[in-house]
C-alpha atoms as a PDB file:
ATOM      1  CA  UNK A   1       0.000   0.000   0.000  1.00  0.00           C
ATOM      2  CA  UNK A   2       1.561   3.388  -0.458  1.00  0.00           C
ATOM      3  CA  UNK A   3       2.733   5.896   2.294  1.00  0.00           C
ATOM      4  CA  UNK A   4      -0.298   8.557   0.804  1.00  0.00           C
ATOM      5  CA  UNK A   5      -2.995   5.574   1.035  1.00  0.00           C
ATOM      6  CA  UNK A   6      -1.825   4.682   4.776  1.00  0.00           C
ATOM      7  CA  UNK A   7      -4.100   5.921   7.801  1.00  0.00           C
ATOM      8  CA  UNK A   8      -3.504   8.249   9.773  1.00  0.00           C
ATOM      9  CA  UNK A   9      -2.151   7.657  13.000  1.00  0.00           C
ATOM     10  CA  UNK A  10      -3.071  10.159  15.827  1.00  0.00           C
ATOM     11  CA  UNK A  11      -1.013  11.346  18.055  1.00  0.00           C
ATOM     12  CA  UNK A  12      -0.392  11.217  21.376  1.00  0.00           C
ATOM     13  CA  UNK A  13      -2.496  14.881  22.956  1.00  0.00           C
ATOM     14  CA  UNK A  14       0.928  16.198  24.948  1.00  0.00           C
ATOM     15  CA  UNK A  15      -0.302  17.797  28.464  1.00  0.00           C
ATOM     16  CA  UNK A  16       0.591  21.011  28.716  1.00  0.00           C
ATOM     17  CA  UNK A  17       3.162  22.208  31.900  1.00  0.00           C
ATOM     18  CA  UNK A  18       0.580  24.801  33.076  1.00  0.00           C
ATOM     19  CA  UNK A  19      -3.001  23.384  34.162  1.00  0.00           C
ATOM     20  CA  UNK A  20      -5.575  24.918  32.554  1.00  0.00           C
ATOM     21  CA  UNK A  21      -3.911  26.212  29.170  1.00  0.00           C
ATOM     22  CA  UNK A  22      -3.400  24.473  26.058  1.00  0.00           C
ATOM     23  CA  UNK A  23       0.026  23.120  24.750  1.00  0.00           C
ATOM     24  CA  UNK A  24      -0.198  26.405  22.243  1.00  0.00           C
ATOM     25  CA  UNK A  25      -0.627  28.374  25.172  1.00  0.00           C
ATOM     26  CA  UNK A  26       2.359  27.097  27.316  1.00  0.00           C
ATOM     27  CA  UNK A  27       4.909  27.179  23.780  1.00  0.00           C
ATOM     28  CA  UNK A  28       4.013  31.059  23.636  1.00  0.00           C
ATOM     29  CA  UNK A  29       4.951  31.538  27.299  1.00  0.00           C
ATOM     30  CA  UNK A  30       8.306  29.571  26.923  1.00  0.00           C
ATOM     31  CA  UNK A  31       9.354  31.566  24.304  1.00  0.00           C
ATOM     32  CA  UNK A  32       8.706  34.735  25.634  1.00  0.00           C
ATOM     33  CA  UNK A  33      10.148  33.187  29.432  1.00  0.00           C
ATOM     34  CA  UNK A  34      13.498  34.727  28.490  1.00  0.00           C
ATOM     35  CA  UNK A  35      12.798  38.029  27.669  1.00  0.00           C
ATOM     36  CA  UNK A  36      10.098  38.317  30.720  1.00  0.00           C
ATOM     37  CA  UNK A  37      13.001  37.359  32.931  1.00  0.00           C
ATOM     38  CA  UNK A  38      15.237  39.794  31.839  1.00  0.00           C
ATOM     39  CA  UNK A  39      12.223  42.174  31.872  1.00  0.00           C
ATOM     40  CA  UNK A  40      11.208  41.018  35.578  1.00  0.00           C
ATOM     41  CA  UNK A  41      14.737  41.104  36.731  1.00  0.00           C
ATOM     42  CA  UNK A  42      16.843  44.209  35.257  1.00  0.00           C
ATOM     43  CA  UNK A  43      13.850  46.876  34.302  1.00  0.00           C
ATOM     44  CA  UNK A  44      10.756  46.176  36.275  1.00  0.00           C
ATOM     45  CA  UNK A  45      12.217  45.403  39.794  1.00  0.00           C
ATOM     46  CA  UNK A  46      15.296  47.881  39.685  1.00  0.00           C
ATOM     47  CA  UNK A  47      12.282  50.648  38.337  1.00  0.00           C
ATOM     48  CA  UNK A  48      10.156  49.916  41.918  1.00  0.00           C
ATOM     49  CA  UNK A  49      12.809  48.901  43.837  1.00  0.00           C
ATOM     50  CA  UNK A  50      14.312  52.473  42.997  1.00  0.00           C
ATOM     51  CA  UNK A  51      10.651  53.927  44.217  1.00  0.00           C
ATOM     52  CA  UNK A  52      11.076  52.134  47.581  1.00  0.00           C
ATOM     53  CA  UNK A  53      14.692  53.380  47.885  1.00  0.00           C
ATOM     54  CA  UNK A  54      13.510  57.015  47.299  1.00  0.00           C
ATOM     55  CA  UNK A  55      11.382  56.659  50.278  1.00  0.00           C
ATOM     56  CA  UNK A  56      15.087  55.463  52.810  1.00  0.00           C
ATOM     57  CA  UNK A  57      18.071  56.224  53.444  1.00  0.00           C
ATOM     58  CA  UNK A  58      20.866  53.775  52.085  1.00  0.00           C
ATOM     59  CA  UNK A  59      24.025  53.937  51.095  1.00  0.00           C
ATOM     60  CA  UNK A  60      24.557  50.454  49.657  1.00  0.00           C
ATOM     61  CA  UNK A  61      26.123  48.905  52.583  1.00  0.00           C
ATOM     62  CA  UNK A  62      24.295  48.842  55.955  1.00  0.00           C
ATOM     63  CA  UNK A  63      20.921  49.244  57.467  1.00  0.00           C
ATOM     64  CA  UNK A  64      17.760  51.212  55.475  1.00  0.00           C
ATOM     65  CA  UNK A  65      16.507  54.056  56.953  1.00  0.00           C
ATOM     66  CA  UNK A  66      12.591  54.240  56.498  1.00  0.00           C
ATOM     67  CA  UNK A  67      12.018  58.195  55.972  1.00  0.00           C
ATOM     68  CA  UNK A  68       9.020  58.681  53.592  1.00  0.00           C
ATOM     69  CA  UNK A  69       8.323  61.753  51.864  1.00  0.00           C
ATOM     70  CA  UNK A  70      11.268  63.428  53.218  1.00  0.00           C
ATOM     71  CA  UNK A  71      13.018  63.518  50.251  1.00  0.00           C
ATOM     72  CA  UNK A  72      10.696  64.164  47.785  1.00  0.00           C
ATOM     73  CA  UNK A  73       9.756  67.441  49.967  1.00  0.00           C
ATOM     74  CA  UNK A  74      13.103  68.766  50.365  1.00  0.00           C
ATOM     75  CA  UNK A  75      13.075  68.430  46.214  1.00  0.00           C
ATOM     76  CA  UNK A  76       9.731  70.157  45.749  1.00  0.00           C
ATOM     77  CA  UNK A  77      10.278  72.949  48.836  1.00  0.00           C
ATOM     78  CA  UNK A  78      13.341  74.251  46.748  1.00  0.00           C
ATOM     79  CA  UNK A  79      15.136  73.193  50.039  1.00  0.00           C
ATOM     80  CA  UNK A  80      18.124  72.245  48.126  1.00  0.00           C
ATOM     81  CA  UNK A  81      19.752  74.981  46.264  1.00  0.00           C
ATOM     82  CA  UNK A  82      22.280  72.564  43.963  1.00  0.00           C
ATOM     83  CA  UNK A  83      18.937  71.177  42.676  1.00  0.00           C
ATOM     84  CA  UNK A  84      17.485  74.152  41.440  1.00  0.00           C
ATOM     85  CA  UNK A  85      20.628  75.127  39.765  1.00  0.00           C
ATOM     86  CA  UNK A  86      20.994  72.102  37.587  1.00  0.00           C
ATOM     87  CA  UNK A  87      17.074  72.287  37.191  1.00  0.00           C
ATOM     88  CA  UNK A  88      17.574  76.146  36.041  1.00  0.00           C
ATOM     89  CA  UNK A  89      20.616  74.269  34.011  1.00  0.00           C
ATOM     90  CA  UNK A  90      18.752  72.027  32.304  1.00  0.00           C
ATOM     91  CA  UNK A  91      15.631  73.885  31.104  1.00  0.00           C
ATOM     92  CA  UNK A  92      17.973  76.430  29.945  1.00  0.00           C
ATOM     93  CA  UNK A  93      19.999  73.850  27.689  1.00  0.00           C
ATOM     94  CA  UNK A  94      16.436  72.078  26.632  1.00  0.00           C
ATOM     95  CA  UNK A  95      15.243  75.608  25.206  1.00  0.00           C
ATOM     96  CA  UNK A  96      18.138  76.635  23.507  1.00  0.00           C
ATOM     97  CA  UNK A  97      19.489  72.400  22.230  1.00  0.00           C
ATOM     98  CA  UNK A  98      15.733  71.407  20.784  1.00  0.00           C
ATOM     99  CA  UNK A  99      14.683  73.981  18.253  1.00  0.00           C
ATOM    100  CA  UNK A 100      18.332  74.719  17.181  1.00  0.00           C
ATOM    101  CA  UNK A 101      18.947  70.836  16.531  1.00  0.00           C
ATOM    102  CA  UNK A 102      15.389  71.017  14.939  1.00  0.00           C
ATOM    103  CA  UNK A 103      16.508  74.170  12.896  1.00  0.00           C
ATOM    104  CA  UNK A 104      19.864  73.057  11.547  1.00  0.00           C
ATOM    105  CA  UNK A 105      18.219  69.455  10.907  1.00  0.00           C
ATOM    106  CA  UNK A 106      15.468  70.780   8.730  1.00  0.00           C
ATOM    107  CA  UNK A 107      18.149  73.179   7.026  1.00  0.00           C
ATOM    108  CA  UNK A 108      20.952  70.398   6.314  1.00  0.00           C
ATOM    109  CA  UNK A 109      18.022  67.960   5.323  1.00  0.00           C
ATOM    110  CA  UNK A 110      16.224  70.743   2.882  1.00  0.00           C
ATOM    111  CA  UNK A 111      20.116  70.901   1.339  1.00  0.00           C
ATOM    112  CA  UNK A 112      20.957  67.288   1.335  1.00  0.00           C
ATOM    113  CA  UNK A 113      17.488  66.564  -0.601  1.00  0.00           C
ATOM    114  CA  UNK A 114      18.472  68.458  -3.860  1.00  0.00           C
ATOM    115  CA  UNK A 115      19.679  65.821  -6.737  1.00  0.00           C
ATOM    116  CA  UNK A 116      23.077  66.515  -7.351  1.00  0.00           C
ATOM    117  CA  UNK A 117      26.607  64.452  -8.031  1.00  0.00           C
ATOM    118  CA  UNK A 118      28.184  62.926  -5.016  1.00  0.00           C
ATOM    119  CA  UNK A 119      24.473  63.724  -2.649  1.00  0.00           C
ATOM    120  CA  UNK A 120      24.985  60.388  -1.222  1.00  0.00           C
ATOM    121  CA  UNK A 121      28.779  61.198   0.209  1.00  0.00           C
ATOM    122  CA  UNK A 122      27.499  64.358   1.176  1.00  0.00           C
ATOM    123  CA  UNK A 123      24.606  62.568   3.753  1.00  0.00           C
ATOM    124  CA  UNK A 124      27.625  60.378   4.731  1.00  0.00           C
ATOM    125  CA  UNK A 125      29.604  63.290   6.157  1.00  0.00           C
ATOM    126  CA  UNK A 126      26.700  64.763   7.633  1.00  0.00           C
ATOM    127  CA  UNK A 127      25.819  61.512   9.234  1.00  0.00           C
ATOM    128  CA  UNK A 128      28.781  60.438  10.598  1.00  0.00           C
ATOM    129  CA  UNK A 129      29.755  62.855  13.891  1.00  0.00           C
ATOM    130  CA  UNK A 130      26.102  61.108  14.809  1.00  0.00           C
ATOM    131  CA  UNK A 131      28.071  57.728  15.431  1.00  0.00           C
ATOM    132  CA  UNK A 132      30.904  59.142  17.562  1.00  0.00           C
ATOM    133  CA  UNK A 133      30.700  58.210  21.240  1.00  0.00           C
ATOM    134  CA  UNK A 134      30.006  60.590  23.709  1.00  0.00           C
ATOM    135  CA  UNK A 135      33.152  60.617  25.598  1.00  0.00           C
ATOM    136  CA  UNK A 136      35.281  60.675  21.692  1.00  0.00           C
ATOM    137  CA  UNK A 137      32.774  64.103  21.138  1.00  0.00           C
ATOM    138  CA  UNK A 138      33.198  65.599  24.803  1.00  0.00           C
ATOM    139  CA  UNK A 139      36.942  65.309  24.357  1.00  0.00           C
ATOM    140  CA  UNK A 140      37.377  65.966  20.973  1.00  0.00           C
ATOM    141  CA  UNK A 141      35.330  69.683  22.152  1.00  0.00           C
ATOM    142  CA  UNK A 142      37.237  70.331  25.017  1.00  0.00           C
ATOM    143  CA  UNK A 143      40.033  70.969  23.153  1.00  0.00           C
ATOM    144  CA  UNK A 144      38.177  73.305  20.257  1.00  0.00           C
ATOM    145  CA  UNK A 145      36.421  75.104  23.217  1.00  0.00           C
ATOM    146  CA  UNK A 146      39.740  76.119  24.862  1.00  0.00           C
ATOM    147  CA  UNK A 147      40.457  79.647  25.285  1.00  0.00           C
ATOM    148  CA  UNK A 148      43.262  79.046  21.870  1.00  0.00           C
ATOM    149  CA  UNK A 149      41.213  75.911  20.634  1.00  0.00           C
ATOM    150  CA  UNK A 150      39.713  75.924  17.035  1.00  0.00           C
ATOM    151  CA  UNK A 151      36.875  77.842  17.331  1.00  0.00           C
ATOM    152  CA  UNK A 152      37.830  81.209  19.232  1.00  0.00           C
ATOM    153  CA  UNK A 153      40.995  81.026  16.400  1.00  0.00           C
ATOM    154  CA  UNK A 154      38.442  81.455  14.043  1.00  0.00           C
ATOM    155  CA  UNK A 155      36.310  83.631  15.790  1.00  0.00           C
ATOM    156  CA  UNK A 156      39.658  85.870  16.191  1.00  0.00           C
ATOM    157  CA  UNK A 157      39.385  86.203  12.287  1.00  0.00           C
ATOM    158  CA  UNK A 158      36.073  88.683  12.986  1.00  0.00           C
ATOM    159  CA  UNK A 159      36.842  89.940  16.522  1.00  0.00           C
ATOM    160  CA  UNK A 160      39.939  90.979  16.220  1.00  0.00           C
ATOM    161  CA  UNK A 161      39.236  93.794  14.096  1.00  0.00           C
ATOM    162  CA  UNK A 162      37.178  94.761  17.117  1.00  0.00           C
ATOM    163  CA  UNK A 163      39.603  94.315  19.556  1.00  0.00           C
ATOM    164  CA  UNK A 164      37.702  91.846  21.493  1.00  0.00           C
ATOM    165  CA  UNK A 165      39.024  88.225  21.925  1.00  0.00           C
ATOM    166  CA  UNK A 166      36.850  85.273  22.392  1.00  0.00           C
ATOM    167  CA  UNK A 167      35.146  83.804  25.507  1.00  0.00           C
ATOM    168  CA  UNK A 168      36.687  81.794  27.657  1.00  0.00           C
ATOM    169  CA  UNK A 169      34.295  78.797  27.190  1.00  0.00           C
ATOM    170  CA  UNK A 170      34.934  76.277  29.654  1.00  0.00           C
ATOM    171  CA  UNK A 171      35.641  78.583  32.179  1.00  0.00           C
ATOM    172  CA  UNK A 172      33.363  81.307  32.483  1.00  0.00           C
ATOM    173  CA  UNK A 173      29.857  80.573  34.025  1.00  0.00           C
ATOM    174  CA  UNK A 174      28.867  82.704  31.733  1.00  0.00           C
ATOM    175  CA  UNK A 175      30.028  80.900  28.688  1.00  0.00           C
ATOM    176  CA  UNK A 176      30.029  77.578  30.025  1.00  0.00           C
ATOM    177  CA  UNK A 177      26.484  76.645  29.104  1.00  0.00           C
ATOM    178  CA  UNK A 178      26.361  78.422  25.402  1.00  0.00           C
ATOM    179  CA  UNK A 179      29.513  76.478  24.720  1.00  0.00           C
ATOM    180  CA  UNK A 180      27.838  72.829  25.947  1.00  0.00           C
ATOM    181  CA  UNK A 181      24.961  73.564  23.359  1.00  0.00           C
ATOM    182  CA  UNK A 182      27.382  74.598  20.808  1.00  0.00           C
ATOM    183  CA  UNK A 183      28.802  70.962  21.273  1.00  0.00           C
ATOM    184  CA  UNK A 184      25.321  69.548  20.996  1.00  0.00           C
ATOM    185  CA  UNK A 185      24.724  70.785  17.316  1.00  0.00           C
ATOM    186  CA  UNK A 186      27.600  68.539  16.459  1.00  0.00           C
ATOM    187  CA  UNK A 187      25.589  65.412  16.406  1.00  0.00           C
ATOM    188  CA  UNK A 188      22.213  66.809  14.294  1.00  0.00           C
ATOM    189  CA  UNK A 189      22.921  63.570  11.906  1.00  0.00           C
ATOM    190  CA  UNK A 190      20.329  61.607  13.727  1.00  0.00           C
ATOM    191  CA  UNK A 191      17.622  64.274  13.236  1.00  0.00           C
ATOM    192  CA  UNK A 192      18.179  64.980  10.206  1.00  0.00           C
ATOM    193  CA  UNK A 193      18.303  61.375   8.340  1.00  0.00           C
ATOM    194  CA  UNK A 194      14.542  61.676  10.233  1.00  0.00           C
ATOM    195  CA  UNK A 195      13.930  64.732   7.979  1.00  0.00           C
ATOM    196  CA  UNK A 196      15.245  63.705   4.780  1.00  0.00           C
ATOM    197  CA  UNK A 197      13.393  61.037   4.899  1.00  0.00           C
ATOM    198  CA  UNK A 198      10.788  63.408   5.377  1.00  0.00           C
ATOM    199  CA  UNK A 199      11.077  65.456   2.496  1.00  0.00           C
ATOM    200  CA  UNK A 200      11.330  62.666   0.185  1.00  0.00           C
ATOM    201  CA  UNK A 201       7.883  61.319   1.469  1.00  0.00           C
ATOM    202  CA  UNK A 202       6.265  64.976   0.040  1.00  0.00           C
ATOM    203  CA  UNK A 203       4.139  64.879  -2.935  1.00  0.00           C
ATOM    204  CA  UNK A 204       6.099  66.711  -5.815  1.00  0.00           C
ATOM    205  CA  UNK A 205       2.496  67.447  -7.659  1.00  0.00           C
ATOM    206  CA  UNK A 206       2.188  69.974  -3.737  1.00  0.00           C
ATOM    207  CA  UNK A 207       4.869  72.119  -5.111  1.00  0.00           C
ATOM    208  CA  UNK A 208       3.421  72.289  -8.685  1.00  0.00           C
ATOM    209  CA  UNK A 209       0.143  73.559  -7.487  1.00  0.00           C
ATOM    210  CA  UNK A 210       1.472  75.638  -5.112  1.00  0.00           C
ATOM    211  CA  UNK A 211       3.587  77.455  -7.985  1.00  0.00           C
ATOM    212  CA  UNK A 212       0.650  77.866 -10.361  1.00  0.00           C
ATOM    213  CA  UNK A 213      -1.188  79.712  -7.530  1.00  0.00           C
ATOM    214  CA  UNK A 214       1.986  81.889  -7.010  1.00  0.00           C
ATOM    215  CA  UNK A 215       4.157  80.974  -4.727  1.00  0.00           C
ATOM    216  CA  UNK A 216       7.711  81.615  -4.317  1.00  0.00           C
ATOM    217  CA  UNK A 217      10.667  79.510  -2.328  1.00  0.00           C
ATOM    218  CA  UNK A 218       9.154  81.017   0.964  1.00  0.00           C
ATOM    219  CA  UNK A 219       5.629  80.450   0.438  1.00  0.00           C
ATOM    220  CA  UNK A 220       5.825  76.980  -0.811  1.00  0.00           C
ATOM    221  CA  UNK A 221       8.013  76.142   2.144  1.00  0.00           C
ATOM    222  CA  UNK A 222       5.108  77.842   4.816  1.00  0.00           C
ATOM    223  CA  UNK A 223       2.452  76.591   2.776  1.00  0.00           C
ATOM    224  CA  UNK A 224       3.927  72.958   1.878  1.00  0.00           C
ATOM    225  CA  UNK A 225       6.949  71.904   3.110  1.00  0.00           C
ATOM    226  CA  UNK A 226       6.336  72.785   6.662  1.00  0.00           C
ATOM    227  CA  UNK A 227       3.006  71.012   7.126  1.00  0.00           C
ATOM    228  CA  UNK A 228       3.785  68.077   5.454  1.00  0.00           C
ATOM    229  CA  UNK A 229       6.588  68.021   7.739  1.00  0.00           C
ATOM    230  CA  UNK A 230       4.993  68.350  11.004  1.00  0.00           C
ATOM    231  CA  UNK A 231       4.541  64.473  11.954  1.00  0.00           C
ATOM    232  CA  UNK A 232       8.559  64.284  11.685  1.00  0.00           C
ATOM    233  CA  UNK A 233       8.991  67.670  14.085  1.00  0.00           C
ATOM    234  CA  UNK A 234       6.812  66.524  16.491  1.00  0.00           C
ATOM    235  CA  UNK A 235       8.356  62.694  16.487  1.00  0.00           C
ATOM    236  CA  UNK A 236      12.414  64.664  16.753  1.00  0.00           C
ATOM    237  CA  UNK A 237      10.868  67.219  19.084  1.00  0.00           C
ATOM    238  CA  UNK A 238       9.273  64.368  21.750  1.00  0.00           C
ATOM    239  CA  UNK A 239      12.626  62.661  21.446  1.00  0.00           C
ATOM    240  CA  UNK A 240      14.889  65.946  21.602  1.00  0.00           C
ATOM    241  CA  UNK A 241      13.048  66.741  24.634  1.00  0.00           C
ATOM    242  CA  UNK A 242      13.240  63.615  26.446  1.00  0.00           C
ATOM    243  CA  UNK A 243      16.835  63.221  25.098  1.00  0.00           C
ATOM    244  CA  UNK A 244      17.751  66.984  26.382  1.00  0.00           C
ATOM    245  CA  UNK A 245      16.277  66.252  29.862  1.00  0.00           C
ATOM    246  CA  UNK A 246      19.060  63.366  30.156  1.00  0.00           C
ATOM    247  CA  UNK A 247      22.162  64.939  29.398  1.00  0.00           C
ATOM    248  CA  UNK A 248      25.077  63.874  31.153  1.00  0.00           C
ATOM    249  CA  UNK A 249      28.065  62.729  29.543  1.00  0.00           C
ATOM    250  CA  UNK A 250      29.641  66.108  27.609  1.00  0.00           C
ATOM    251  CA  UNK A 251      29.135  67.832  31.523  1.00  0.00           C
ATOM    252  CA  UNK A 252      30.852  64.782  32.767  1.00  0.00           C
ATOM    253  CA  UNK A 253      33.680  64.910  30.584  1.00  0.00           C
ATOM    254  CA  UNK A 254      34.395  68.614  29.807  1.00  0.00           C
ATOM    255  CA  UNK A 255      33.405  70.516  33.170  1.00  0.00           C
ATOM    256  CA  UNK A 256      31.928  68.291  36.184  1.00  0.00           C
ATOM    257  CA  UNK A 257      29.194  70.486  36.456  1.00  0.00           C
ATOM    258  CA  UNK A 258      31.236  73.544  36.545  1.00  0.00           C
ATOM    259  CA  UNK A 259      32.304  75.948  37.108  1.00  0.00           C
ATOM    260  CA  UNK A 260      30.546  77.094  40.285  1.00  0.00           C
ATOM    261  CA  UNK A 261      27.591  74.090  39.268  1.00  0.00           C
ATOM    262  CA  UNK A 262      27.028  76.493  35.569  1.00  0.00           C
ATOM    263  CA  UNK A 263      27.010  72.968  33.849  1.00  0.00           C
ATOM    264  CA  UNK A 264      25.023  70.799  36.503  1.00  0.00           C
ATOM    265  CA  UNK A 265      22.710  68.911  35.069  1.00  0.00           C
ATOM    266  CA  UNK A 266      19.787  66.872  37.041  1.00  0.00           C
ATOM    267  CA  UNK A 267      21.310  63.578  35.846  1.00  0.00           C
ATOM    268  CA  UNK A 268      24.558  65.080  36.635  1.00  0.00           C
ATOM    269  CA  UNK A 269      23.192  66.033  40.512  1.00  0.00           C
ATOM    270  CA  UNK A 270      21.815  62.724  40.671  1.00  0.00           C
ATOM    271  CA  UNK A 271      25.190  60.578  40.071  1.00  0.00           C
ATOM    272  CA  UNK A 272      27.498  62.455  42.208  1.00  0.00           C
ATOM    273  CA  UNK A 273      24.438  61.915  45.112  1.00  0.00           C
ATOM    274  CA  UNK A 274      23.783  58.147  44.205  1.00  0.00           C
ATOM    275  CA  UNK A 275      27.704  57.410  43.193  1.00  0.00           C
ATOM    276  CA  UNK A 276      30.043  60.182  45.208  1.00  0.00           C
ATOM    277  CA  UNK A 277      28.205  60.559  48.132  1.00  0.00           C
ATOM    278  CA  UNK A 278      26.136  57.273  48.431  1.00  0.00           C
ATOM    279  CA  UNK A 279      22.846  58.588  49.103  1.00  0.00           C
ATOM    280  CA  UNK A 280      21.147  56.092  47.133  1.00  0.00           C
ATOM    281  CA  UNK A 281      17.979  57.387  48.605  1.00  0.00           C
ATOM    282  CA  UNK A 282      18.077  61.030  47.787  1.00  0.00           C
ATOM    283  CA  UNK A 283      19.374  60.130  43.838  1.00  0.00           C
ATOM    284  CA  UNK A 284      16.578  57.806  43.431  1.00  0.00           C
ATOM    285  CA  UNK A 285      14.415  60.280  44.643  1.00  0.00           C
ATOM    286  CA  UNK A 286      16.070  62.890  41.640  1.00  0.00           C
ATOM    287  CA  UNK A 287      15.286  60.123  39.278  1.00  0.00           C
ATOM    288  CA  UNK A 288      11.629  60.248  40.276  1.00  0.00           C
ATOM    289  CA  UNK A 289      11.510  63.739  40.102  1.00  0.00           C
ATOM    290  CA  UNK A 290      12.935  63.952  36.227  1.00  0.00           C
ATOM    291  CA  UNK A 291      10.735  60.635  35.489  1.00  0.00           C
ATOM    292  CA  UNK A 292       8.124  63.391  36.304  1.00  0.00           C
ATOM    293  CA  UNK A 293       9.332  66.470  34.618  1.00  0.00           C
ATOM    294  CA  UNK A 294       9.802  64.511  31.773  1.00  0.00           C
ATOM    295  CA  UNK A 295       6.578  62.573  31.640  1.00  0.00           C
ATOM    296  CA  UNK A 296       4.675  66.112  31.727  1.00  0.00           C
ATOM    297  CA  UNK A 297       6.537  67.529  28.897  1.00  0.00           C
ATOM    298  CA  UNK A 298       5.802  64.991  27.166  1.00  0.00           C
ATOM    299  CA  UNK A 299       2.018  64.762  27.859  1.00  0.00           C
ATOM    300  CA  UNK A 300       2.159  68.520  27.300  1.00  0.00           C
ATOM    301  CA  UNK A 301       3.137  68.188  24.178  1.00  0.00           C
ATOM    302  CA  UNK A 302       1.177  65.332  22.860  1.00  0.00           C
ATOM    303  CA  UNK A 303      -1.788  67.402  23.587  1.00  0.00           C
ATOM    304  CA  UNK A 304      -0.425  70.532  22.013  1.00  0.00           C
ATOM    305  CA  UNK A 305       0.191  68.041  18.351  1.00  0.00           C
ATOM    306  CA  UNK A 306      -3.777  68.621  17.868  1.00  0.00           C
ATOM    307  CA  UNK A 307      -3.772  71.380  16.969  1.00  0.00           C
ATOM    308  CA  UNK A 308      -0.306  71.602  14.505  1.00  0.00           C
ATOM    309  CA  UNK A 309       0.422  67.922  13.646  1.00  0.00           C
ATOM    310  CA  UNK A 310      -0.885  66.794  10.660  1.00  0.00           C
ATOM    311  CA  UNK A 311      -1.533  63.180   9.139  1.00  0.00           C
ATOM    312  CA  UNK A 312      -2.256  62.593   5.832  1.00  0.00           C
ATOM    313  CA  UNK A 313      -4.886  66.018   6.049  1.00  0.00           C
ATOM    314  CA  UNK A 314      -6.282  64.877   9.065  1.00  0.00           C
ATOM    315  CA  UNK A 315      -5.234  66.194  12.453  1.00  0.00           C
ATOM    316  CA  UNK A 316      -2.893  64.406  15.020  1.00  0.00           C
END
């Protein structure tokens, strides 16, 4: 008889290793076992055991200290004078690192979207300071932002006509900050592959109807380019905001939050409290605190995209 004409045998039902669910079931939950572990383990229990840690005293070795709200009211009162600083610090570099990194983004993308010879080794170049670590970047800066680094030698070319030399970057409190966000323009790459591929994603029949009613470079970029872009600012802006909020390593590297705390950062405040002076308690409690300041810029601007975010014609 031949194998196709042969009955079929049935096979033995396997029992699955949970009661109650079916041997689909339980194969689903295996697979998945690894990554829920790791999940379980290294994001979900370090996120509340940081909560409960907020609410002690601990310094990794020894007894905890139950103290409650302490912390979190010495934060909020404006008891603590270092944390106001690095939260003046870090609104300060939020409002002046988002919309320029937006700005020069949108202006390198509009450029690197043109059809000409060699575009693609252009978008390389542009690309590539986006791929340099952070600690290769903060050290390659310190030495342009010196007082005779690279860029106040070529600021000399305009200012010394005026007799006025430049800044002294990394050591002024002045200067300290404007020469941080200088840095950050360095790595736009990121934000502006996002809005290239933006531009190419326009309609090119937009621009032809927007020239036969009239418009000029300026009004098809108001009228055209900039709503069509929208979805891609808002995505950058979310993640420029949220990215901006948790800067860290340049201030590390370059100026330890100085000078006189003119470069502290939260995330700076909270890892010489958690790993300098071991109050684990007090730097989770920071960490809470930017979870929060974070979480309601975010909201806030989710529920400002109504009314500018566009889809496809159809509001965000």
């Amino acid at each position: 008889m031949a194998i196709a004409d042969q009955p079929d045998v049935p096979r033995a039902r396997r029992r699955p290793l949970i009661p109650g669910w079916t041997w689909r079931e339980t194969q689903g939950f295996l697979f998945i076992l690894p990554w829920l572990f790791g999940f379980v383990v290294f994001i979900a229990g370090p996120f509340f055991f940081s909560f409960f840690v907020s609410l002690t005293e601990w310094s990794f070795i020894g007894d905890i200290k139950w103290l409650g709200l302490d912390h979190y009211v010495r934060l909020l009162s404006a008891n603590d004078p270092r944390f106001v600083q690095a939260v003046y610090n870090t609104t300060y570099y939020v409002a002046f690192h988002v919309p320029g990194v937006l700005l020069i983004s949108f202006i390198i993308a509009g450029l690197l979207n043109q059809k000409v010879r060699g575009i693609a080794i252009y978008r390389t170049c542009f690309y590539l300071p986006s791929i340099t670590t952070g600690v290769a970047t903060a050290v390659l800066w310190f030495w342009v932002l010196q007082p005779n680094g690279l860029l106040n030698n070529f600021l000399d070319i305009f200012l010394e006509p005026l007799g006025v030399s430049g800044p002294n970057w990394l050591g002024s409190t002045s200067w300290a900050m404007p020469g941080l966000i200088i840095m950050s323009f360095w790595t736009v790459g990121t934000t502006m592959i996002i809005f290239l591929a933006g531009f190419q994603g326009i309609p090119q029949h937009l621009y032809e109807a927007a020239e036969i009613d009239g418009a000029g470079w300026w009004g098809k970029v108001r009228n055209v380019t900039i709503p069509m872009m929208t979805p891609q600012i808002f995505l950058t802006s979310v993640i420029g905001v949220i990215g901006s909020f948790q800067v860290f390593t340049a201030a590390l590297i370059i100026t330890d939050g100085g000078p006189a705390d003119a470069t502290l950062f939260i995330l700076l405040l909270l890892y010489q409290m958690g790993f300098r002076a071991f109050n684990m308690g007090y730097a989770s409690a920071i960490a809470w605190v930017l979870f929060l300041i974070i979480l309601f810029f975010t909201i806030v601007q989710f529920i400002s995209a109504r009314r500018w975010v566009y889809y496809e014609g159809v509001r965000a």
